[in-house]
N, C-alpha and C. Protein backbone atom coordinates (compact mmCIF):
# COMPACT_ATOMS: atom_id res chain seq x y z
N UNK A 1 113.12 -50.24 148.95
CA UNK A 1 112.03 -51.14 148.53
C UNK A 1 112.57 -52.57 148.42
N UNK A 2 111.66 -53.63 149.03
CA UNK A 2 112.20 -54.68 149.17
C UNK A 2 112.25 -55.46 147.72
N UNK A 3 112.79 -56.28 147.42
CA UNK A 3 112.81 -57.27 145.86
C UNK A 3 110.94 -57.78 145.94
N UNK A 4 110.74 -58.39 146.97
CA UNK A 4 109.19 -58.57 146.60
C UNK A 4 108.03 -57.61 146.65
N UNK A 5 108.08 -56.26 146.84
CA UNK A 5 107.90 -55.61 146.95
C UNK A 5 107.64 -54.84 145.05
N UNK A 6 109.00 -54.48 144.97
CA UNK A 6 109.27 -54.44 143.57
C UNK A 6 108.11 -55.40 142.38
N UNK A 7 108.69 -56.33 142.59
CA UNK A 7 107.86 -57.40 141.63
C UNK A 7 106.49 -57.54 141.87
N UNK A 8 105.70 -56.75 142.92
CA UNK A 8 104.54 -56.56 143.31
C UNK A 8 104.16 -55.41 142.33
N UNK A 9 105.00 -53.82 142.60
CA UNK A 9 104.15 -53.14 141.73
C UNK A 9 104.83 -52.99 139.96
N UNK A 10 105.49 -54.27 139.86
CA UNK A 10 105.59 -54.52 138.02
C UNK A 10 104.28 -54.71 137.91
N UNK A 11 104.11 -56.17 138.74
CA UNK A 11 103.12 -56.49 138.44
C UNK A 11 101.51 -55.87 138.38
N UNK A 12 101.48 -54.96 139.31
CA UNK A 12 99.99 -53.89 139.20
C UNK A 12 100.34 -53.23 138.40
N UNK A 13 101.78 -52.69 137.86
CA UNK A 13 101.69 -51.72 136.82
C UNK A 13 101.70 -52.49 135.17
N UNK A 14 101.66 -53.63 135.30
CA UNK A 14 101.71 -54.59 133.63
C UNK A 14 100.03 -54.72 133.94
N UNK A 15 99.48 -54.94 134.80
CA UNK A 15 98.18 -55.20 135.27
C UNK A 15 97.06 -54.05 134.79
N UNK A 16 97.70 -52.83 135.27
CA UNK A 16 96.51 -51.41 134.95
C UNK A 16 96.85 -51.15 133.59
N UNK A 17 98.28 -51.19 132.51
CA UNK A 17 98.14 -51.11 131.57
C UNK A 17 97.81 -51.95 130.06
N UNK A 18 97.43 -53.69 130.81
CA UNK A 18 96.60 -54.16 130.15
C UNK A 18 95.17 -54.15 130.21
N UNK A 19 94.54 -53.50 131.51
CA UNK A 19 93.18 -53.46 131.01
C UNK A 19 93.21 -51.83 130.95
N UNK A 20 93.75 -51.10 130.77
CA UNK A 20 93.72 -49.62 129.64
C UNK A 20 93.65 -49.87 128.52
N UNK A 21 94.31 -50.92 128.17
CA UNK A 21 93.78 -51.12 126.48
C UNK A 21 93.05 -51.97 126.22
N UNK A 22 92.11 -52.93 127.30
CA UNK A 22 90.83 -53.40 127.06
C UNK A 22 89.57 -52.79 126.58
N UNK A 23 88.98 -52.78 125.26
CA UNK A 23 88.15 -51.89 124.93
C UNK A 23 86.56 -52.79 125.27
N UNK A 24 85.31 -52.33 125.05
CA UNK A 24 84.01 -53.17 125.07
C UNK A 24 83.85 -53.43 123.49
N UNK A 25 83.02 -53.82 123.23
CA UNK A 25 82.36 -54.60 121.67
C UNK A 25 81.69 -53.10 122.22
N UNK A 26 81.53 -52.72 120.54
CA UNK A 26 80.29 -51.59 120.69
C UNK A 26 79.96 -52.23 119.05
N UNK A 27 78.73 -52.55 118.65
CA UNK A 27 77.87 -52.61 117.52
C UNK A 27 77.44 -51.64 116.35
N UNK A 28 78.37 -51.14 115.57
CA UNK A 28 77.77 -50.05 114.40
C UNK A 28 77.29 -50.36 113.31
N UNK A 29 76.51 -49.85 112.84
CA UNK A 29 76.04 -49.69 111.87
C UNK A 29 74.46 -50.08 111.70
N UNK A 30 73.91 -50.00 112.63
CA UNK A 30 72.79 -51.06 112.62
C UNK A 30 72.04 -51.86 112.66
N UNK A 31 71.01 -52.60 113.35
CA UNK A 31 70.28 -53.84 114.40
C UNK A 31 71.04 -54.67 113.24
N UNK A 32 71.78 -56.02 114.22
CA UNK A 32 72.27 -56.83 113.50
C UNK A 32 71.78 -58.24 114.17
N UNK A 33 71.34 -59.07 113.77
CA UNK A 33 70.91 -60.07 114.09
C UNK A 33 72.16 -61.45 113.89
N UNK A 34 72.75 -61.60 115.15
CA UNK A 34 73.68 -62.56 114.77
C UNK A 34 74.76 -62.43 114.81
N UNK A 35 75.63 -60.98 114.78
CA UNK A 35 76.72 -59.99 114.81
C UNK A 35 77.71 -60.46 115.96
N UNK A 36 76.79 -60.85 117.54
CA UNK A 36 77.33 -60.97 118.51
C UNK A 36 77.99 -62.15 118.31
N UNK A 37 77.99 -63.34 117.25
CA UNK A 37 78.63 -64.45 116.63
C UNK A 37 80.02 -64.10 117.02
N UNK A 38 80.37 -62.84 116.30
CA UNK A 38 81.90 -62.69 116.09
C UNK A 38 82.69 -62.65 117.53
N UNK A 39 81.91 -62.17 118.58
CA UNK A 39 82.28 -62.30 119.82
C UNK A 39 82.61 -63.44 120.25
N UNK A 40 82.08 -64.55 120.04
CA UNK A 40 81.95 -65.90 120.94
C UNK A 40 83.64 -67.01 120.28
N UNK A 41 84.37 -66.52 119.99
CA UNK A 41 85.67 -67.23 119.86
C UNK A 41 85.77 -67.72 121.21
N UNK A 42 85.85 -67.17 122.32
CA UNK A 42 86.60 -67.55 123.80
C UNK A 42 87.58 -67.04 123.68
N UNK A 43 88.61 -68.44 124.23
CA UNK A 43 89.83 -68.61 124.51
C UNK A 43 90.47 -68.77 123.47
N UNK A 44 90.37 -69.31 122.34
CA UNK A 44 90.96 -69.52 120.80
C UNK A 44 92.20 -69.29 120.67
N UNK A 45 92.84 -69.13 120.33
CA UNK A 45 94.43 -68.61 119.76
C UNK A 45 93.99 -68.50 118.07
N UNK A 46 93.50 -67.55 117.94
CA UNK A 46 92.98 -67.14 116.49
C UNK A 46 94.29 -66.92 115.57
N UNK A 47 94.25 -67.25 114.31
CA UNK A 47 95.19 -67.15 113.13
C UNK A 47 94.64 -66.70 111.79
N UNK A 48 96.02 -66.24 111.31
CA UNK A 48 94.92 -65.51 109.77
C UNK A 48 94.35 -67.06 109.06
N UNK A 49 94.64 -68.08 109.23
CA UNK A 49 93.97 -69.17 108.41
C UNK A 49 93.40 -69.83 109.28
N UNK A 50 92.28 -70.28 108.86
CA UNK A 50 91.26 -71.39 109.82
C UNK A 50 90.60 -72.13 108.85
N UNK A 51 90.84 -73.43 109.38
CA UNK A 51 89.72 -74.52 108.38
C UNK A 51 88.63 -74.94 109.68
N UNK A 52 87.47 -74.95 108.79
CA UNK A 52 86.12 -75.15 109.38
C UNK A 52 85.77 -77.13 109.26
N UNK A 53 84.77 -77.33 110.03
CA UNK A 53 84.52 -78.57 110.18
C UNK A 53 84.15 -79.35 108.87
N UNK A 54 84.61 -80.59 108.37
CA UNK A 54 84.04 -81.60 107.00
C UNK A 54 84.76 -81.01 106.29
N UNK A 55 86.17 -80.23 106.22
CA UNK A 55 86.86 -79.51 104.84
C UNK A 55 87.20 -80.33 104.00
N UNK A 56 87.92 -81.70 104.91
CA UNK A 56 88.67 -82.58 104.15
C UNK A 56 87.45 -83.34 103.56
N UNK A 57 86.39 -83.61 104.24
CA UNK A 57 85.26 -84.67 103.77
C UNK A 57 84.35 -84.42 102.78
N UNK A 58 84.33 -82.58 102.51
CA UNK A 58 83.29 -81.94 101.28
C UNK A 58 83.75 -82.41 100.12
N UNK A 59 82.59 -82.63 99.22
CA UNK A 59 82.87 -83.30 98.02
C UNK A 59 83.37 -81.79 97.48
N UNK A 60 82.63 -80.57 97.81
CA UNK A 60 83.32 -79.54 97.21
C UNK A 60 83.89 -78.45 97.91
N UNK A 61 85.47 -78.63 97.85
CA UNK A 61 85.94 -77.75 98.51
C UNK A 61 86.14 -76.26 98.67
N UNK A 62 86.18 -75.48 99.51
CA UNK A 62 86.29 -74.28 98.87
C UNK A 62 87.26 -73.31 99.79
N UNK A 63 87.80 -72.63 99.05
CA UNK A 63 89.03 -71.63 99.89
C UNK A 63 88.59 -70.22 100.02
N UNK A 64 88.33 -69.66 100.93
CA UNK A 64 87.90 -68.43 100.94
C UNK A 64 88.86 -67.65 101.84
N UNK A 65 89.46 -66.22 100.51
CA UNK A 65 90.45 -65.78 101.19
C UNK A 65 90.09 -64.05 101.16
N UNK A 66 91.52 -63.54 101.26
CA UNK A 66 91.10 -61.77 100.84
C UNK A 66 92.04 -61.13 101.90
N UNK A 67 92.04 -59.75 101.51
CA UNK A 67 92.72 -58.95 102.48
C UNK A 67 91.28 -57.51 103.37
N UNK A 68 92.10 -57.88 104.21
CA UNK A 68 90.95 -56.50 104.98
C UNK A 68 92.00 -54.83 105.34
N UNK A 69 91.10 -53.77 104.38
CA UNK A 69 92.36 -52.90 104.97
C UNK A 69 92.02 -51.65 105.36
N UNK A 70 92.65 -50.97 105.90
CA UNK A 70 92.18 -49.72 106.65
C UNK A 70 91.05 -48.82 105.82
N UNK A 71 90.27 -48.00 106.84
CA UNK A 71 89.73 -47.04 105.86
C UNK A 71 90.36 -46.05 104.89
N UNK A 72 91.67 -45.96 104.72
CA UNK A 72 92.08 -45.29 103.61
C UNK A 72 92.56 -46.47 102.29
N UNK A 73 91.43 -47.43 102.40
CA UNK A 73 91.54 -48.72 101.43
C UNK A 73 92.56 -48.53 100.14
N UNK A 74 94.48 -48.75 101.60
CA UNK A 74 95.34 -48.90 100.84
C UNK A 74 96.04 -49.60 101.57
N UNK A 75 96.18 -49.22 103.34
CA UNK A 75 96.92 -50.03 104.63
C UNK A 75 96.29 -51.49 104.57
N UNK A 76 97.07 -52.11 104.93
CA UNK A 76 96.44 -53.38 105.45
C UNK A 76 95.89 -53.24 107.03
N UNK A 77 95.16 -53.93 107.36
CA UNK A 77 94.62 -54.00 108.44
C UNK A 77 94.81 -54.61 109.51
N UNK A 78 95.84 -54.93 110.85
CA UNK A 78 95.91 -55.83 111.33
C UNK A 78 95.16 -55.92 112.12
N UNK A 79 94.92 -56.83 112.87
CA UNK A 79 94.38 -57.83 114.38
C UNK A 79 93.22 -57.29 113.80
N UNK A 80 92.55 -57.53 112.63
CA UNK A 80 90.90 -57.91 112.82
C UNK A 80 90.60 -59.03 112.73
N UNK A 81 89.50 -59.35 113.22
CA UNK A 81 88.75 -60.69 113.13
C UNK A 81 87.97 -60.75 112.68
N UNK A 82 87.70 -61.71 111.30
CA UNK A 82 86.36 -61.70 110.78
C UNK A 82 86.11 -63.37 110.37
N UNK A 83 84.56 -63.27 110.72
CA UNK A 83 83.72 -64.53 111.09
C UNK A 83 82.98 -64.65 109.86
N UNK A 84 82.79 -65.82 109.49
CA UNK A 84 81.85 -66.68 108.69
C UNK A 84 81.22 -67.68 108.82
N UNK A 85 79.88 -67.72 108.81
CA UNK A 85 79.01 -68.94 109.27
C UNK A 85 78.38 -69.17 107.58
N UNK A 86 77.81 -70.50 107.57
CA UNK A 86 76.79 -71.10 106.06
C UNK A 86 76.70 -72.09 106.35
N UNK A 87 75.93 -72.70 105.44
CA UNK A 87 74.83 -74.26 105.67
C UNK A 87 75.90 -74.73 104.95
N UNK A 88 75.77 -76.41 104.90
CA UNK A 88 76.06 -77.04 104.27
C UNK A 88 75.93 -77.41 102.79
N UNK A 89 76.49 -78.45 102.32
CA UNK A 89 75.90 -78.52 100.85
C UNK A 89 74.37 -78.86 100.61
N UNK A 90 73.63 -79.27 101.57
CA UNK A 90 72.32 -79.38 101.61
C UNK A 90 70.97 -78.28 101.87
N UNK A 91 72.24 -77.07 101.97
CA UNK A 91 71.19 -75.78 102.53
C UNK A 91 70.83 -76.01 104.14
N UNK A 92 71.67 -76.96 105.14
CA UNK A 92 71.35 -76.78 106.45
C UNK A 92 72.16 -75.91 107.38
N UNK A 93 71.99 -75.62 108.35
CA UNK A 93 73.06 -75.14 109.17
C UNK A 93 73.03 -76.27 110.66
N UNK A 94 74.00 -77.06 110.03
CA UNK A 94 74.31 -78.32 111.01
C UNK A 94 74.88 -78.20 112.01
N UNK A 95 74.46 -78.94 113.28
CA UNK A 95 74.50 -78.78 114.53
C UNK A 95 74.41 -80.26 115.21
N UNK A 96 75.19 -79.98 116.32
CA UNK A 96 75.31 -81.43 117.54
C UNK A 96 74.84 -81.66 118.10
N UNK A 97 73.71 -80.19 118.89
CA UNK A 97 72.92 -80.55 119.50
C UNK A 97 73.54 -79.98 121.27
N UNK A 98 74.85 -79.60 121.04
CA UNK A 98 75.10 -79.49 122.29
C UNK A 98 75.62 -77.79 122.39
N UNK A 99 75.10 -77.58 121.02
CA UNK A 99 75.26 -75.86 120.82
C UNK A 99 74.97 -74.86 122.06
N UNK A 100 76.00 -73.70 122.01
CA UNK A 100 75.95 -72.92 122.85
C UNK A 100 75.44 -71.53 122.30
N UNK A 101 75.03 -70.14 122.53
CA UNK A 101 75.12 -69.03 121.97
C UNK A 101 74.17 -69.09 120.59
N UNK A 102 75.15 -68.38 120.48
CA UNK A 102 74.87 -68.51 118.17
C UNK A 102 75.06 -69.53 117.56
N UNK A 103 75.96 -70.73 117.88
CA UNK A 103 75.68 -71.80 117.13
C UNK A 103 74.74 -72.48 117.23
N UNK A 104 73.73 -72.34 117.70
CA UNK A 104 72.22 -72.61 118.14
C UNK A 104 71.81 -72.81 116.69
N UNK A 105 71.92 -71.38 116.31
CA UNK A 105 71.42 -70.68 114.93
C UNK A 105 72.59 -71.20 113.41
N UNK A 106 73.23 -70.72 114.25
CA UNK A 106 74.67 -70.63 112.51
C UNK A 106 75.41 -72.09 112.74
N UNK A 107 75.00 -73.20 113.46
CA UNK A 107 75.36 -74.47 113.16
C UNK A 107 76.93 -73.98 113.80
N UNK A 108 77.90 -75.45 113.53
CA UNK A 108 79.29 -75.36 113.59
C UNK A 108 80.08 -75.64 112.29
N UNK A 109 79.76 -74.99 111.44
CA UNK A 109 80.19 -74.65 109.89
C UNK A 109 80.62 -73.20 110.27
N UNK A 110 81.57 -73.00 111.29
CA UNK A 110 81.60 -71.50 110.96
C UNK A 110 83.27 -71.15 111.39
N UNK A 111 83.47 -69.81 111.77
CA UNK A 111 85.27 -69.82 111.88
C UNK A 111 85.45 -68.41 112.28
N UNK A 112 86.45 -68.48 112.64
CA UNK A 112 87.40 -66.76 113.02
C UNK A 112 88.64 -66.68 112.48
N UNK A 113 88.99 -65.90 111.79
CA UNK A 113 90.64 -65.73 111.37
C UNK A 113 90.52 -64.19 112.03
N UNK A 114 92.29 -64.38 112.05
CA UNK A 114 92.49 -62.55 112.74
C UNK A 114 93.57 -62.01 111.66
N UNK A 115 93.57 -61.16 111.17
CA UNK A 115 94.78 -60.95 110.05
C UNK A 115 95.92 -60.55 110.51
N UNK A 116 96.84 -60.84 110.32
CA UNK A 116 98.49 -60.15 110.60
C UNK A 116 98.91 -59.15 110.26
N UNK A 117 99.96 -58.55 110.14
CA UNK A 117 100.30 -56.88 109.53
C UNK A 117 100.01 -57.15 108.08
N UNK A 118 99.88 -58.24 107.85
CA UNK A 118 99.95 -58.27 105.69
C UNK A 118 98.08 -57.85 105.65
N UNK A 119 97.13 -57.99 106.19
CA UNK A 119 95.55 -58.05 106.23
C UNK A 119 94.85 -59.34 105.69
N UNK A 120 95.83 -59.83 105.39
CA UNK A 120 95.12 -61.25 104.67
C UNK A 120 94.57 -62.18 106.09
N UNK A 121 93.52 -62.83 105.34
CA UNK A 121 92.57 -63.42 105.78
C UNK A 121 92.23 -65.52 105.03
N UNK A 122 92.36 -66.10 105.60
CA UNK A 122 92.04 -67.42 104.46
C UNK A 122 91.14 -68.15 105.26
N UNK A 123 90.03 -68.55 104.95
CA UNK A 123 89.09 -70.02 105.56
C UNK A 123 89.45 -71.19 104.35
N UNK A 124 89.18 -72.34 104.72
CA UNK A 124 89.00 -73.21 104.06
C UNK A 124 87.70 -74.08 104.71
N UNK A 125 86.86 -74.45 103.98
CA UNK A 125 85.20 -74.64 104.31
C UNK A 125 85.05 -75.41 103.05
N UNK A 126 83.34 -75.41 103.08
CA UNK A 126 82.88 -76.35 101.73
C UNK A 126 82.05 -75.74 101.15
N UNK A 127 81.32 -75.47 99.62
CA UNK A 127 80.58 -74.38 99.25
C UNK A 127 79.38 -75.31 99.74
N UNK A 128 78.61 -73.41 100.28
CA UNK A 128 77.44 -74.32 100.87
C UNK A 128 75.90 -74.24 99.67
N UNK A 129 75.44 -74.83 100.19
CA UNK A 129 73.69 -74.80 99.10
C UNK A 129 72.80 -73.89 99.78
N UNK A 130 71.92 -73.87 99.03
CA UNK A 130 70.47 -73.32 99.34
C UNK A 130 69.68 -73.66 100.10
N UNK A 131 68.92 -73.16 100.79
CA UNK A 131 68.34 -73.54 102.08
C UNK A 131 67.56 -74.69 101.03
N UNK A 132 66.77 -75.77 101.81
CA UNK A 132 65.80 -76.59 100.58
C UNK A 132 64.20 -76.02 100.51
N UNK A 133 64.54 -74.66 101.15
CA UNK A 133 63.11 -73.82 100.09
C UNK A 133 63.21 -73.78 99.05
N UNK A 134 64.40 -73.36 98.64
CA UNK A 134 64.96 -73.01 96.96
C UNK A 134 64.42 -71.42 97.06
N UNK A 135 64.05 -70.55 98.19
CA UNK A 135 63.76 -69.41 98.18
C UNK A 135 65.13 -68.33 98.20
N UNK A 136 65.94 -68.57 98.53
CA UNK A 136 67.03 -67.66 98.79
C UNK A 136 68.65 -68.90 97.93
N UNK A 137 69.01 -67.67 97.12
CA UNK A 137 70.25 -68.36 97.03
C UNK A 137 71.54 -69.04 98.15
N UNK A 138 72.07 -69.82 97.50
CA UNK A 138 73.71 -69.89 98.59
C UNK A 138 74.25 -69.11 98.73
N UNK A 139 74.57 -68.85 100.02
CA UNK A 139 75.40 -67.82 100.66
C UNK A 139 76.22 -68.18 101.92
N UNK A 140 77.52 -67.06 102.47
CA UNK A 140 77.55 -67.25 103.18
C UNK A 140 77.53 -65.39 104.05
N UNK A 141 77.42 -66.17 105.22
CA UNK A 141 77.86 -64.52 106.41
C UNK A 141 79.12 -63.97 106.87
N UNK A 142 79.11 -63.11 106.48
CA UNK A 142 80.71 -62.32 107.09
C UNK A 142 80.57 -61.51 108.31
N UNK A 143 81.31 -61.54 109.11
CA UNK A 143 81.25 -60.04 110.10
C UNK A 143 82.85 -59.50 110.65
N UNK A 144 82.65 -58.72 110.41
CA UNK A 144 83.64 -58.30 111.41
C UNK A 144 83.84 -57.72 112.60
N UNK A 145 84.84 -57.90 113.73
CA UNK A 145 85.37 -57.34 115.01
C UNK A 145 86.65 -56.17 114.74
N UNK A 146 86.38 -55.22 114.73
CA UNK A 146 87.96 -53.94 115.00
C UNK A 146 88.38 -54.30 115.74
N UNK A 147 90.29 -54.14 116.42
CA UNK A 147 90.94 -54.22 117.07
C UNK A 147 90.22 -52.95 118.13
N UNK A 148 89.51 -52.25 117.90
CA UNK A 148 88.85 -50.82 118.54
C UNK A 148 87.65 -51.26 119.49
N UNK A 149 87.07 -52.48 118.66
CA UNK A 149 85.57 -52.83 119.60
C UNK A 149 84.55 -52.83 118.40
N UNK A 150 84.77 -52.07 117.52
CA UNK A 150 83.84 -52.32 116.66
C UNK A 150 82.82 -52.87 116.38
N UNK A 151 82.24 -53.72 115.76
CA UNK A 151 81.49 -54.87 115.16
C UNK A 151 80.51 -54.92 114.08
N UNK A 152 80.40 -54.93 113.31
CA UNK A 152 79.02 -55.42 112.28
C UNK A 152 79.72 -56.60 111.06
N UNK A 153 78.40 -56.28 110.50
CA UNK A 153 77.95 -57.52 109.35
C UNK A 153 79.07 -56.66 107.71
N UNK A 154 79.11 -57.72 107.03
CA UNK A 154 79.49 -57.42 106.04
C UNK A 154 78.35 -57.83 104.79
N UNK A 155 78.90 -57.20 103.82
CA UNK A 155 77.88 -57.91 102.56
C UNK A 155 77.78 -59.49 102.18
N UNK A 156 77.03 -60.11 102.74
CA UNK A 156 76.87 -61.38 102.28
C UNK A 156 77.45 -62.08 100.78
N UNK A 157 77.95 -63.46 100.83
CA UNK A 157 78.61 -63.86 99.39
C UNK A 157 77.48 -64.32 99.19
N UNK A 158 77.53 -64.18 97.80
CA UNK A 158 76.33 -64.85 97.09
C UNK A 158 77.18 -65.13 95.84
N UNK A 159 76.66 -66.48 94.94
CA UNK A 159 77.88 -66.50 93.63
C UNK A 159 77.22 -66.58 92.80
N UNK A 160 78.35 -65.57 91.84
CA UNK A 160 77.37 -65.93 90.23
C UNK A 160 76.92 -66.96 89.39
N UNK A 161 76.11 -66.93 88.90
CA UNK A 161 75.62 -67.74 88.17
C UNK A 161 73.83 -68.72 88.72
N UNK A 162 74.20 -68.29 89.80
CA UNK A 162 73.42 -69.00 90.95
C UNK A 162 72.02 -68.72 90.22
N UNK A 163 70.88 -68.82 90.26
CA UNK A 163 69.78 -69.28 89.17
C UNK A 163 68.68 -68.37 90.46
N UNK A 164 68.90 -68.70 91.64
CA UNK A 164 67.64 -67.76 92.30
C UNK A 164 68.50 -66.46 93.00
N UNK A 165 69.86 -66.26 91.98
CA UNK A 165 70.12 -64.73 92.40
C UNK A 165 69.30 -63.65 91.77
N UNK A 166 69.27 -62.65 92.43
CA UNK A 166 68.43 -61.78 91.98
C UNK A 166 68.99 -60.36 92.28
N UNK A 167 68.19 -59.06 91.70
CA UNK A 167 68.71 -57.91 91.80
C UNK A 167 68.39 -57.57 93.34
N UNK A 168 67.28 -58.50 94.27
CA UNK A 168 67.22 -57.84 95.42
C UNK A 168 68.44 -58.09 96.59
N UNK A 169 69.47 -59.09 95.78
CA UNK A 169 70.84 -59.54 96.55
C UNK A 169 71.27 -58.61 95.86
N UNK A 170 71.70 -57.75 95.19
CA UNK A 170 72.99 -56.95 94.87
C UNK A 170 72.93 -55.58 95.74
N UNK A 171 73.70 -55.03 96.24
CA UNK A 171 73.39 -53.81 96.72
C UNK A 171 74.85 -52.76 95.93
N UNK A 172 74.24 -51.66 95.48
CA UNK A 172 75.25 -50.97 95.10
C UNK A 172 75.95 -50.01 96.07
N UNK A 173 75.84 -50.10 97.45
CA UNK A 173 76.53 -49.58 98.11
C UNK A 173 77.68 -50.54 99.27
N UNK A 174 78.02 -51.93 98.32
CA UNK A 174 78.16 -53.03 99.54
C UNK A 174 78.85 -52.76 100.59
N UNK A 175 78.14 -53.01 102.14
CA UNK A 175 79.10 -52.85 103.26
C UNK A 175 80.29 -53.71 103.12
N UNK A 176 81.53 -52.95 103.61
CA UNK A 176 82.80 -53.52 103.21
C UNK A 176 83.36 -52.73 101.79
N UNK A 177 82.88 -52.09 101.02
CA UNK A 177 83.61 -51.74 100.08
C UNK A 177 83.19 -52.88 98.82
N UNK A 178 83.25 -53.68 98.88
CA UNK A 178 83.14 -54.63 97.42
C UNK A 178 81.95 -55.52 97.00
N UNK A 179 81.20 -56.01 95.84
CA UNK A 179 80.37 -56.79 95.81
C UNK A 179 79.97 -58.11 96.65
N UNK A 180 79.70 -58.67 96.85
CA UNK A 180 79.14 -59.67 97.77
C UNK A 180 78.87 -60.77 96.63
N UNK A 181 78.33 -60.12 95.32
CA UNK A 181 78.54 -61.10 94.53
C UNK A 181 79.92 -61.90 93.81
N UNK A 182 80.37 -62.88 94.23
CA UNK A 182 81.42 -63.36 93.88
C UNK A 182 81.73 -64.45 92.79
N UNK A 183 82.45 -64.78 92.00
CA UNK A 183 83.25 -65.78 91.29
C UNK A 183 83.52 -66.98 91.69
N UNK A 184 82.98 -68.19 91.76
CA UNK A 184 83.39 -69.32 91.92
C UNK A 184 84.55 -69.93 90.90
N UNK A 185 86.19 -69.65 91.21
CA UNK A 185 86.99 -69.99 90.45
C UNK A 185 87.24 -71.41 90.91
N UNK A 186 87.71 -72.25 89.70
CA UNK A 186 88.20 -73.67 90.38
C UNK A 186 89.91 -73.30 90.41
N UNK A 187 90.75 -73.76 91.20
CA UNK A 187 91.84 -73.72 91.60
C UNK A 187 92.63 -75.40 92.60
N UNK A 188 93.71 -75.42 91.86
CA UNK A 188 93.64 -76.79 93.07
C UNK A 188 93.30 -77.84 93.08
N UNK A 189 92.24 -78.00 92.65
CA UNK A 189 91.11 -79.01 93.34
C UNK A 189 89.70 -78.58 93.94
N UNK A 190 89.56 -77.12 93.91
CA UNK A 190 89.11 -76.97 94.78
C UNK A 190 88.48 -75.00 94.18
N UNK A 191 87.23 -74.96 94.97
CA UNK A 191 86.55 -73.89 94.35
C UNK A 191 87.54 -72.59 95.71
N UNK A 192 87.72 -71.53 94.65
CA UNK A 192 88.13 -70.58 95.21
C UNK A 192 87.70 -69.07 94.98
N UNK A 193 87.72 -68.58 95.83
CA UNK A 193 86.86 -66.68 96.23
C UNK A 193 87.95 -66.19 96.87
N UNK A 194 88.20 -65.18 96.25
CA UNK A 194 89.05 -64.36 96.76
C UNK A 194 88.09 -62.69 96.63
N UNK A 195 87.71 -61.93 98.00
CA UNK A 195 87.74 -60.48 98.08
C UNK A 195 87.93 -59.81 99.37
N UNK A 196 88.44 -58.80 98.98
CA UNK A 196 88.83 -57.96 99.65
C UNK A 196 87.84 -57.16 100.44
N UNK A 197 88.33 -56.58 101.96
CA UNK A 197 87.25 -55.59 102.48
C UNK A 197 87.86 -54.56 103.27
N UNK A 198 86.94 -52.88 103.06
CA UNK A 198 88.08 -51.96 103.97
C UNK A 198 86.88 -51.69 104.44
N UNK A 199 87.65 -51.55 105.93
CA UNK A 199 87.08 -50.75 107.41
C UNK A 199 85.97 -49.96 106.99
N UNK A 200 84.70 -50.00 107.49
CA UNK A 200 83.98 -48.73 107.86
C UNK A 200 83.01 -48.90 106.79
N UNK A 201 83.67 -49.09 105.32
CA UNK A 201 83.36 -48.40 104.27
C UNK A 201 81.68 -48.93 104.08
N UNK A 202 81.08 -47.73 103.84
CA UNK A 202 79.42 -48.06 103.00
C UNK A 202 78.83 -48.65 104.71
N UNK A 203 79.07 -48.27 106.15
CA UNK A 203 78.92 -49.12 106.75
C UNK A 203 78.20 -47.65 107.68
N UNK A 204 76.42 -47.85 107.68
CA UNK A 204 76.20 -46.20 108.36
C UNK A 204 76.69 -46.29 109.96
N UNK A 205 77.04 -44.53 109.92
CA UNK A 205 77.13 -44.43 111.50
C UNK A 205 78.69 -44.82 112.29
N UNK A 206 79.31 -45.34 111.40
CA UNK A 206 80.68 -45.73 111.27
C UNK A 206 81.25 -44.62 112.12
């Protein structure tokens, strides 16, 4: 076998065993409106920390962190990706105008981190407001991507104290494993949320 020859079938054989472990997005748990968000990174070079657009410029800052971990919610979780979109401090979801996809909808207030072997996860963003209905509290959206193909929504943050929270935001089964209702701690300078989420959990059809 000749030398170029050789380096021909490395190369088909590094070739067939990277797309063997190319999996598709498959969607569980249920019609999700918006889910396909978590898809649209591209090209990215994703990291467990990502700061989102105006971090430095929000009058109020906010750090949103946590670990994500296997369904035997004790492993950490690596190479997931999980997405967060929210309005601004005005209750908008702000946009350029030259939006593609889902940022049509979820503005460019939004982000991807992928976690490392530790499962931790960090955004840094700005706490956002209430739409200016004043009908629905502040929140933001979570989703996640499995290293498997996975995909769905997580339990929405909503924070305490918030005045148009209500019992129809709490769910006692939250997808992800943990409340959705969260703690606005100050830390820093700066408002901080820290929770955690494991695989699958409370998530039907899983």
């Amino acid at each position: 076998m000749t030398k170029s020859s050789s380096i021909l079938l490395l190369f088909l054989l590094l070739t067939s065993c990277a797309n063997a472990q190319e999996v598709s997005p498959q969607l569980v748990g249920g019609p999700c409106e918006g889910c396909e968000a978590v898809l649209e990174y591209g090209d990215m070079e994703l990291e467990a920390v990502d700061t989102l657009p105006e971090f430095e410029s929000a009058a109020k800052k906010l750090k949103l962190s946590g670990t994500i971990y296997e369904p035997d919610g004790k492993t950490p979780a690596e190479g997931v990706i999980i997405y967060i979109n929210h309005t601004n401090a005005i209750g908008i979801y702000p946009t350029k105008g030259d939006e593609e996809g889902w940022a049509k909808r979820h503005g460019y207030l939004r982000g991807w981190a992928k976690t490392g072997k530790d499962g931790k996860f960090t955004f840094y963003t700005q706490v956002p407001g209430e739409y200016p209905s004043r009908n629905t509290p502040a929140h933001i959206h979570p989703y996640i991507l499995e290293p498997n193909g996975k995909y769905y929504w997580l339990e929405t943050y909503f924070f305490e104290g918030d005045e148009l929270l209500s019992n129809e935001h709490v769910s006692s089964n939250p997808r992800g494993g943990t409340s959705g209702v969260v703690d606005l701690r100050e830390q820093d300078g700066m408002k901080v949320i820290e929770r955690d989420f494991i695989l699958g959990k409370n998530v039907p059809e899983y």
